[in-house]
N, C-alpha and C. Protein backbone atom coordinates (compact mmCIF):
# COMPACT_ATOMS: atom_id res chain seq x y z
N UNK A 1 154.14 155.46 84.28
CA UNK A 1 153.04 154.55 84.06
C UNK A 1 151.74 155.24 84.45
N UNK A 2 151.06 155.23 83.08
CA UNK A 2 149.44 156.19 83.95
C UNK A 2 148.34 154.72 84.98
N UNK A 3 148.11 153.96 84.13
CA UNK A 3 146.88 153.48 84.35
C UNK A 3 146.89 151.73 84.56
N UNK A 4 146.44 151.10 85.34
CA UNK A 4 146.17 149.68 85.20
C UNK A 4 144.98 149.43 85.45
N UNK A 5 144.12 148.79 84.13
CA UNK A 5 142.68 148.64 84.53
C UNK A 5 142.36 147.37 83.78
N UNK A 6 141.25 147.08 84.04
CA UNK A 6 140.21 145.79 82.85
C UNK A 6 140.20 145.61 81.55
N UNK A 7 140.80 144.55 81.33
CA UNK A 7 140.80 144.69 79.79
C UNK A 7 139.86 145.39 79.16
N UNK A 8 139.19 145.68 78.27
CA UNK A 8 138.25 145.57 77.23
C UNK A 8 137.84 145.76 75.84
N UNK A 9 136.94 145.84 75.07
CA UNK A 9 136.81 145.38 73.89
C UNK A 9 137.62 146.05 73.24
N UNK A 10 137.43 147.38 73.34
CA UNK A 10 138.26 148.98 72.94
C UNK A 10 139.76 148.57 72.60
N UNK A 11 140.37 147.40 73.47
CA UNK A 11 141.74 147.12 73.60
C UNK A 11 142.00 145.77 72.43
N UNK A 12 141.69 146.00 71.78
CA UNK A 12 141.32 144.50 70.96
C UNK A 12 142.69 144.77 70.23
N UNK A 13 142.43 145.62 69.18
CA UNK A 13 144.05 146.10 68.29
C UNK A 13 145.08 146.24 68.74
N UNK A 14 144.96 146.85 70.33
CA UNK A 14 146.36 146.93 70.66
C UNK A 14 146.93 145.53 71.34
N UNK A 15 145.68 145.03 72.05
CA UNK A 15 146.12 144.09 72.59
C UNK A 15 147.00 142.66 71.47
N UNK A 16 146.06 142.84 70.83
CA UNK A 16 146.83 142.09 69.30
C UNK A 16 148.19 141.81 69.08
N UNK A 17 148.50 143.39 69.28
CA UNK A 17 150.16 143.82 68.71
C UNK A 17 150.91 143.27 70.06
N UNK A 18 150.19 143.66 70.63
CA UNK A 18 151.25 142.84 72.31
C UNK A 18 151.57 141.84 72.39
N UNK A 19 150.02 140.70 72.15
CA UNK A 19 150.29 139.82 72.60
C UNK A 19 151.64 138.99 71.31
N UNK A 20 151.03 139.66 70.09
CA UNK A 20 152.08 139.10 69.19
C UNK A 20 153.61 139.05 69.15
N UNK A 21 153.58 140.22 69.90
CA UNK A 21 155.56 140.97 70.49
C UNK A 21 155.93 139.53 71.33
N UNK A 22 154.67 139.59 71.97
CA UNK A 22 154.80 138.33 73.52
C UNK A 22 155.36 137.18 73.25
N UNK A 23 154.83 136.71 71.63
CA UNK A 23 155.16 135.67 71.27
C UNK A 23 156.69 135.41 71.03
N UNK A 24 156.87 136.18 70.01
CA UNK A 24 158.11 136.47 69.13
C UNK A 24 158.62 136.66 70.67
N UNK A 25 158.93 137.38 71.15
CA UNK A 25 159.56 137.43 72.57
C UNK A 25 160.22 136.00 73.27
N UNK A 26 158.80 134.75 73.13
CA UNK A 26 159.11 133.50 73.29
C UNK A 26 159.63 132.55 72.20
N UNK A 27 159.75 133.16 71.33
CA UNK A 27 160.13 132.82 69.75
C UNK A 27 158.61 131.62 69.33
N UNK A 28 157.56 131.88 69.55
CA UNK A 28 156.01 131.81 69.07
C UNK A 28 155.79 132.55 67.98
N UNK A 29 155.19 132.21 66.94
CA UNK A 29 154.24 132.86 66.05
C UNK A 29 152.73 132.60 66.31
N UNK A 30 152.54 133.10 66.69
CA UNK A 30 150.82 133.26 67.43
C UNK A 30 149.80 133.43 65.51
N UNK A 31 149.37 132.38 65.93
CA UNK A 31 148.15 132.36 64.36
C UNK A 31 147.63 133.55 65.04
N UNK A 32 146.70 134.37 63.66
CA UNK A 32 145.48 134.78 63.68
C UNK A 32 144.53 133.78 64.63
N UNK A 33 144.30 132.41 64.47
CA UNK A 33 143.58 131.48 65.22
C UNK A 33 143.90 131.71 66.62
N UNK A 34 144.84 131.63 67.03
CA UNK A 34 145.16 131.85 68.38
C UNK A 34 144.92 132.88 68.78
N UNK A 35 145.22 133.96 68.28
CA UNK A 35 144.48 135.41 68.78
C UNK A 35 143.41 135.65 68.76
N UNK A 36 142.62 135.43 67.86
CA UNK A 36 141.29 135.12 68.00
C UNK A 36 140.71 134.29 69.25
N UNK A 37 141.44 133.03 69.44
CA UNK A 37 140.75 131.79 70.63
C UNK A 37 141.32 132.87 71.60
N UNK A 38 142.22 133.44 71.98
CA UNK A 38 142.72 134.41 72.90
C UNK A 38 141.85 135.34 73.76
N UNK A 39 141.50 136.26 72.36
CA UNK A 39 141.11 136.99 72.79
C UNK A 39 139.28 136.60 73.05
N UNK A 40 138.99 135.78 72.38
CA UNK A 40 137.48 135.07 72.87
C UNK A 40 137.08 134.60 74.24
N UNK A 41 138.35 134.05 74.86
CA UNK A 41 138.39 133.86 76.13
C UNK A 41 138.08 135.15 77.19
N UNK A 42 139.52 136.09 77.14
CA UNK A 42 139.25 137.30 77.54
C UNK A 42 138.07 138.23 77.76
N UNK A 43 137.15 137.83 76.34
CA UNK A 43 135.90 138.80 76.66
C UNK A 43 134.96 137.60 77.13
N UNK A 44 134.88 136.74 77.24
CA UNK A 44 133.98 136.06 77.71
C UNK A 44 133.55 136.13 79.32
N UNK A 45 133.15 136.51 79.96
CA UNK A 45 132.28 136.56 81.19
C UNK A 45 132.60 135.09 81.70
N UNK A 46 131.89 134.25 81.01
CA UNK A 46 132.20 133.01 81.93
C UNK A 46 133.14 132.02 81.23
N UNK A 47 134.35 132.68 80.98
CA UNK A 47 135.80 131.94 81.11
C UNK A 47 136.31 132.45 82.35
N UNK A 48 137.95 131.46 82.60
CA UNK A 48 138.46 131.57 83.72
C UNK A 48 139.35 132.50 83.53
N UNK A 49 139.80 133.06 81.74
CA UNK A 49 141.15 133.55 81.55
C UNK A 49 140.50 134.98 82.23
N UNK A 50 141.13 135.76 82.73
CA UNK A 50 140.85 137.58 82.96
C UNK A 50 142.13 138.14 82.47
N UNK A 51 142.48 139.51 82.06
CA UNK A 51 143.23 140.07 81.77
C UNK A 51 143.30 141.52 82.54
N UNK A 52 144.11 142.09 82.67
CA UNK A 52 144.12 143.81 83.39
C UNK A 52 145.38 144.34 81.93
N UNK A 53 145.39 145.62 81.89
CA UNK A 53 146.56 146.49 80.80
C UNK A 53 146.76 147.35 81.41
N UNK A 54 147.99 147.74 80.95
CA UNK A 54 149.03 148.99 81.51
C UNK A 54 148.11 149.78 80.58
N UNK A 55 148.15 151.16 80.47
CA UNK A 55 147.94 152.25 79.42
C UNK A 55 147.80 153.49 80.03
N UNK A 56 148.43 153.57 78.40
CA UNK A 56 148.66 155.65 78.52
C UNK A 56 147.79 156.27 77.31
N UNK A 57 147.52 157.57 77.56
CA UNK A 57 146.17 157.95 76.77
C UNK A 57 145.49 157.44 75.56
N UNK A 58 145.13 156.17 76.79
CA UNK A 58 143.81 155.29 76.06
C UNK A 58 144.68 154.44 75.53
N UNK A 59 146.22 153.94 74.84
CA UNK A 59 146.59 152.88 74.37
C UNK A 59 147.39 151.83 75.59
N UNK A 60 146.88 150.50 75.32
CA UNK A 60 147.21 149.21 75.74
C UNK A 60 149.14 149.37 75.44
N UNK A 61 149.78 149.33 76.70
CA UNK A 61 151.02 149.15 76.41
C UNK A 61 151.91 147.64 77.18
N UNK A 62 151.02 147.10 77.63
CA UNK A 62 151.34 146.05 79.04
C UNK A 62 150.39 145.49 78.79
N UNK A 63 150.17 144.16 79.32
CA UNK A 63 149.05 143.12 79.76
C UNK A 63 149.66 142.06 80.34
N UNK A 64 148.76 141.41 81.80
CA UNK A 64 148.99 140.52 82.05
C UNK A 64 147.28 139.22 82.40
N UNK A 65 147.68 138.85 81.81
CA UNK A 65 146.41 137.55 81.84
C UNK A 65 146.85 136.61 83.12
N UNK A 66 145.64 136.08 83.97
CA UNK A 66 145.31 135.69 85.01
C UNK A 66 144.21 134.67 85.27
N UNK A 67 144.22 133.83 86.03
CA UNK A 67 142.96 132.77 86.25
C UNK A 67 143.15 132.14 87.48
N UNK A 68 142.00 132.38 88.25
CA UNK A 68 141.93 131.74 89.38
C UNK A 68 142.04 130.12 89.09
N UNK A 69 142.21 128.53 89.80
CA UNK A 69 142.58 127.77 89.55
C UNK A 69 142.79 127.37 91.59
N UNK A 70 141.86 125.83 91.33
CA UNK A 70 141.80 125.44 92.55
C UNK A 70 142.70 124.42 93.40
N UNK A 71 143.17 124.88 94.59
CA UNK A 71 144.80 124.60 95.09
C UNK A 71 144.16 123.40 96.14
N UNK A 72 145.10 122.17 95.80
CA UNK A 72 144.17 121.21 96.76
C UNK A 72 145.47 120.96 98.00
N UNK A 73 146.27 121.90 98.03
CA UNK A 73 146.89 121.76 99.02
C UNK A 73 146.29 122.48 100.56
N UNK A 74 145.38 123.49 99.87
CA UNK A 74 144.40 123.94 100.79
C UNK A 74 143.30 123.95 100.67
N UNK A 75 142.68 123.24 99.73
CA UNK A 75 141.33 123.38 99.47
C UNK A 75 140.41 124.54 99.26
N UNK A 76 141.64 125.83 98.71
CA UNK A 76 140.80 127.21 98.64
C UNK A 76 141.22 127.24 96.59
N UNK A 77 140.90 128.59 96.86
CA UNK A 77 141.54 129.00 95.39
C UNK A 77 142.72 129.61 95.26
N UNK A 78 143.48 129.43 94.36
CA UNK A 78 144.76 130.18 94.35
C UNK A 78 144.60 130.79 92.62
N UNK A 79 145.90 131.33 92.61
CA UNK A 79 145.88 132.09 91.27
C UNK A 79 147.23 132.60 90.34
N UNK A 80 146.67 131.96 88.96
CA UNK A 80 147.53 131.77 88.74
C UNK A 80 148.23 133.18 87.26
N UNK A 81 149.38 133.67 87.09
CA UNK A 81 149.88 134.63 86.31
C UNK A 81 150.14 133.51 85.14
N UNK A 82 149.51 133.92 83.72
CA UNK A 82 149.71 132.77 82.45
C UNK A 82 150.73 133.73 81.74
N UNK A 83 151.02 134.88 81.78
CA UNK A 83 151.23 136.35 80.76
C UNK A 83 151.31 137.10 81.26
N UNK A 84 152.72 137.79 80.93
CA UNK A 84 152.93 139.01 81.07
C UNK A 84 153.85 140.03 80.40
N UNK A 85 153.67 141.03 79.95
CA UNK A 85 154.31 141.56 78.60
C UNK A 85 153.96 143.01 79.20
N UNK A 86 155.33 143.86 78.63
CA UNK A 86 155.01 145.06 78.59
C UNK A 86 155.98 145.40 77.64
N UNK A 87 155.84 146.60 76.53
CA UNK A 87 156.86 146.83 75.62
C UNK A 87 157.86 147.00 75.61
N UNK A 88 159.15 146.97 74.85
CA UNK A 88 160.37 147.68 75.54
C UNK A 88 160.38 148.97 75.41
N UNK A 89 159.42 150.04 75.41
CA UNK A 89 160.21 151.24 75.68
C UNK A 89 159.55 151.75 76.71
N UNK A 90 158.60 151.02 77.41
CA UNK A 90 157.94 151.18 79.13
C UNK A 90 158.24 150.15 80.19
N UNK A 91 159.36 149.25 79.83
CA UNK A 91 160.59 148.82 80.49
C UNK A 91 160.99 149.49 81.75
N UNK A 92 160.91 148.95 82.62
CA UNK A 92 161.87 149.58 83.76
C UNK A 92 161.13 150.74 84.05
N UNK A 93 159.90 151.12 83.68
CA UNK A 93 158.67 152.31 84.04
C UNK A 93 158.23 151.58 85.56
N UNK A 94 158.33 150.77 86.15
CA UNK A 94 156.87 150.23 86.80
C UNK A 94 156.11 149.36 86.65
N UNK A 95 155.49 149.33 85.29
CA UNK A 95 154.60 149.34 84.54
C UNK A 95 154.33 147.59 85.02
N UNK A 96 155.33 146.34 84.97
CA UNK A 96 155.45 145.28 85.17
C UNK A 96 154.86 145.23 86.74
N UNK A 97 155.42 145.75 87.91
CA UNK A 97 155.20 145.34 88.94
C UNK A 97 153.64 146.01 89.22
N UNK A 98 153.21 146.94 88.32
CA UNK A 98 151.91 147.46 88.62
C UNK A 98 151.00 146.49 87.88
N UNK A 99 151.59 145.70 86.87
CA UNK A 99 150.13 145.00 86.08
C UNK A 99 150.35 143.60 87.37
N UNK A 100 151.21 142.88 88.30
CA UNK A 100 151.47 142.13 88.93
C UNK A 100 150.39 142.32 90.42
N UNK A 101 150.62 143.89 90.84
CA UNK A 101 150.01 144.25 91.47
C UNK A 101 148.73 144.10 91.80
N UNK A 102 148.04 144.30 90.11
CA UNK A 102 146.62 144.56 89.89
C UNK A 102 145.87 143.36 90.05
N UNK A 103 147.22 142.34 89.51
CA UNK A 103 146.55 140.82 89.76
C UNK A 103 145.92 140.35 90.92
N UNK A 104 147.17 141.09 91.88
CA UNK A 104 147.26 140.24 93.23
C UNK A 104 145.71 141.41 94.08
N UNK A 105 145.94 142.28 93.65
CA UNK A 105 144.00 142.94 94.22
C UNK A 105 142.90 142.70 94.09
N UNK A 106 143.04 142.27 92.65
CA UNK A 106 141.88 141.69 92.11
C UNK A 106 141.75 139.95 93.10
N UNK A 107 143.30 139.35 92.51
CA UNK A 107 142.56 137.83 93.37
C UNK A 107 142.41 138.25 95.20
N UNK A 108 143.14 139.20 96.16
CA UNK A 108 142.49 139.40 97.16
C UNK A 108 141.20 139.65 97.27
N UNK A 109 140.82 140.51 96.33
CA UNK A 109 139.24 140.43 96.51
C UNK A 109 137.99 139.35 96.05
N UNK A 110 138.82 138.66 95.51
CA UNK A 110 137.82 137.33 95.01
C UNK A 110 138.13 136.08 95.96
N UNK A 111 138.37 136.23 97.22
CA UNK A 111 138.84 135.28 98.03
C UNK A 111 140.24 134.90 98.80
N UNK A 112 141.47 135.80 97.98
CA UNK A 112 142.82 135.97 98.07
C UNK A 112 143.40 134.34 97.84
N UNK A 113 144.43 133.98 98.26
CA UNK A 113 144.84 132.82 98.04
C UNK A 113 146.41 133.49 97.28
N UNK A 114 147.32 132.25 96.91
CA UNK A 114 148.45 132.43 96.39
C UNK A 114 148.34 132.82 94.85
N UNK A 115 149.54 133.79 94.65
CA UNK A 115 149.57 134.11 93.44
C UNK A 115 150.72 132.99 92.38
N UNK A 116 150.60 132.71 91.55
CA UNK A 116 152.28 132.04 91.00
C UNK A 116 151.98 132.57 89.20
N UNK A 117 153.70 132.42 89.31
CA UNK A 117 153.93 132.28 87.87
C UNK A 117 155.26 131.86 87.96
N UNK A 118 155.79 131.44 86.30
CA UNK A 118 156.69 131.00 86.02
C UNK A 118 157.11 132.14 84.95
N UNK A 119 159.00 131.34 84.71
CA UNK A 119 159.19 132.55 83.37
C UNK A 119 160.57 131.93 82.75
N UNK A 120 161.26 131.55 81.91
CA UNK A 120 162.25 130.83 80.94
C UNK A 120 163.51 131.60 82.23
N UNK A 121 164.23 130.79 82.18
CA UNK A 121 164.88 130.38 83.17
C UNK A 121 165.92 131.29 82.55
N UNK A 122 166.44 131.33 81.26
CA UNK A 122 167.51 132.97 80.99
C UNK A 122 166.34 134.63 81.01
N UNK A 123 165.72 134.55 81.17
CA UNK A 123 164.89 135.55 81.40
C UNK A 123 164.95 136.19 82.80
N UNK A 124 166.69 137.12 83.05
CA UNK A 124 166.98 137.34 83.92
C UNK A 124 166.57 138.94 84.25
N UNK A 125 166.36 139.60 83.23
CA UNK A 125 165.29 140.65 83.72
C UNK A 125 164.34 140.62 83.91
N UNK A 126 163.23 140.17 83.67
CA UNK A 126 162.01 139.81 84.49
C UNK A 126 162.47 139.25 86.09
N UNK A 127 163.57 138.62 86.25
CA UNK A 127 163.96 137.52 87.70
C UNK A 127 163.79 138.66 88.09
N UNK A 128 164.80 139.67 87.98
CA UNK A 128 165.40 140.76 88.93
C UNK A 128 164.09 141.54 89.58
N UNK A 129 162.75 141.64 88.83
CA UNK A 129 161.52 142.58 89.24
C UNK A 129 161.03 141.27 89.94
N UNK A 130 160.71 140.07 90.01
CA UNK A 130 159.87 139.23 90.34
C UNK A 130 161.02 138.77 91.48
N UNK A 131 161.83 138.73 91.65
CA UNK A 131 162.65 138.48 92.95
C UNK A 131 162.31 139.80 94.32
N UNK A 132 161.87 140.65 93.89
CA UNK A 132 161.25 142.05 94.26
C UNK A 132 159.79 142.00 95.10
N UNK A 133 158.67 141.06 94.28
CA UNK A 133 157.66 140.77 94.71
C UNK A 133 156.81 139.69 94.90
N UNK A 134 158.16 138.53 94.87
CA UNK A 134 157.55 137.16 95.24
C UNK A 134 158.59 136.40 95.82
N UNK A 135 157.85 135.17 96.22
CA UNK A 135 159.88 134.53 96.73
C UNK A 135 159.59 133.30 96.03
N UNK A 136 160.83 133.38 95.29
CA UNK A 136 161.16 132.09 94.57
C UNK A 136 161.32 130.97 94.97
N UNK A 137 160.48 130.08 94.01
CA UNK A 137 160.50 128.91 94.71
C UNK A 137 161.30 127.79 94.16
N UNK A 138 161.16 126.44 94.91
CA UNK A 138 162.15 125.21 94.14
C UNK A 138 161.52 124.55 93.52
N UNK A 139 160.65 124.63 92.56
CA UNK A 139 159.50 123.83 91.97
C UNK A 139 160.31 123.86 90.39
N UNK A 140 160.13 122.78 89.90
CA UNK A 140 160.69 122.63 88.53
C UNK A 140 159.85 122.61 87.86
N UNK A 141 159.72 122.83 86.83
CA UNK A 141 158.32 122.82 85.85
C UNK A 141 158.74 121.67 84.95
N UNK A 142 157.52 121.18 84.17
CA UNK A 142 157.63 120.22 83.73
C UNK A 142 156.65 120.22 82.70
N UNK A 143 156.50 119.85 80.93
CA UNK A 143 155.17 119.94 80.25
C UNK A 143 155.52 118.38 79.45
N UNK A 144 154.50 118.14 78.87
CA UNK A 144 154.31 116.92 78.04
C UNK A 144 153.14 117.02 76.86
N UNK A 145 153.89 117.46 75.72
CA UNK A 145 152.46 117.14 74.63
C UNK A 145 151.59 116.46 74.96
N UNK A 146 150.30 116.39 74.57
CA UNK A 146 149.46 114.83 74.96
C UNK A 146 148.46 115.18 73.44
């Protein structure tokens, strides 16, 4: 794994192809629309979404998207992991626990607070790295169209 840094514009194409793998991955077909609203967020300055990427000379191979989000169990900020993708053939590189990493530096330096994410419950390779650098919790998730 060379590099984990700030998204940016430069990363637009590759990020594309990722996030689209990401989908299909979740069995999603991500519109053009959605990648677009996606990636509009990302470059925007004053949205909440942020992103960091894995990469090797100069191409986007990883990304994980991030947003601070306010925890009223303590009345600070905490933070939260929305995404995270890295290809399969930089699998088992690192590459995952370093874009996880980058998260958790970045939100220490913006105040620190808790990190979370979730992930499909047969999605037992991802468990095995995230059992590594977080402790699992008993929280059930729960969504509702509206």
């Amino acid at each position: 794994m060379s590099e984990v840094r700030d998204i940016h514009e430069g990363d637009r194409d590759h990020w594309r192809r990722l996030f689209r793998e990401y989908g299909v991955f979740y069995k999603s077909d991500f519109s053009d629309a959605v990648l677009d609203g996606v990636w509009a967020w990302l470059m925007d300055a004053e949205s909440d979404l942020c992103a960091v990427v894995a990469v090797d000379d100069g191409r986007a191979y990883g990304f994980a998207h991030y947003r601070a989000v306010p925890d009223t169990f303590t009345a600070a900020q905490e933070w939260y992991l929305d995404d995270l993708y890295v290809e399969p053939g930089h699998r088992g590189s690192g590459a995952g626990s370093a874009l996880i990493d980058a998260v958790a530096e970045r939100a220490a330096s913006d105040g620190g607070g808790k990190l979370r994410w979730i992930t499909a419950a047969d999605n037992t390779t991802a468990q095995s790295v995230y059992d590594k650098l977080a402790t699992r919790t008993t929280w059930v998730t729960y969504e509702r169209q509206t």
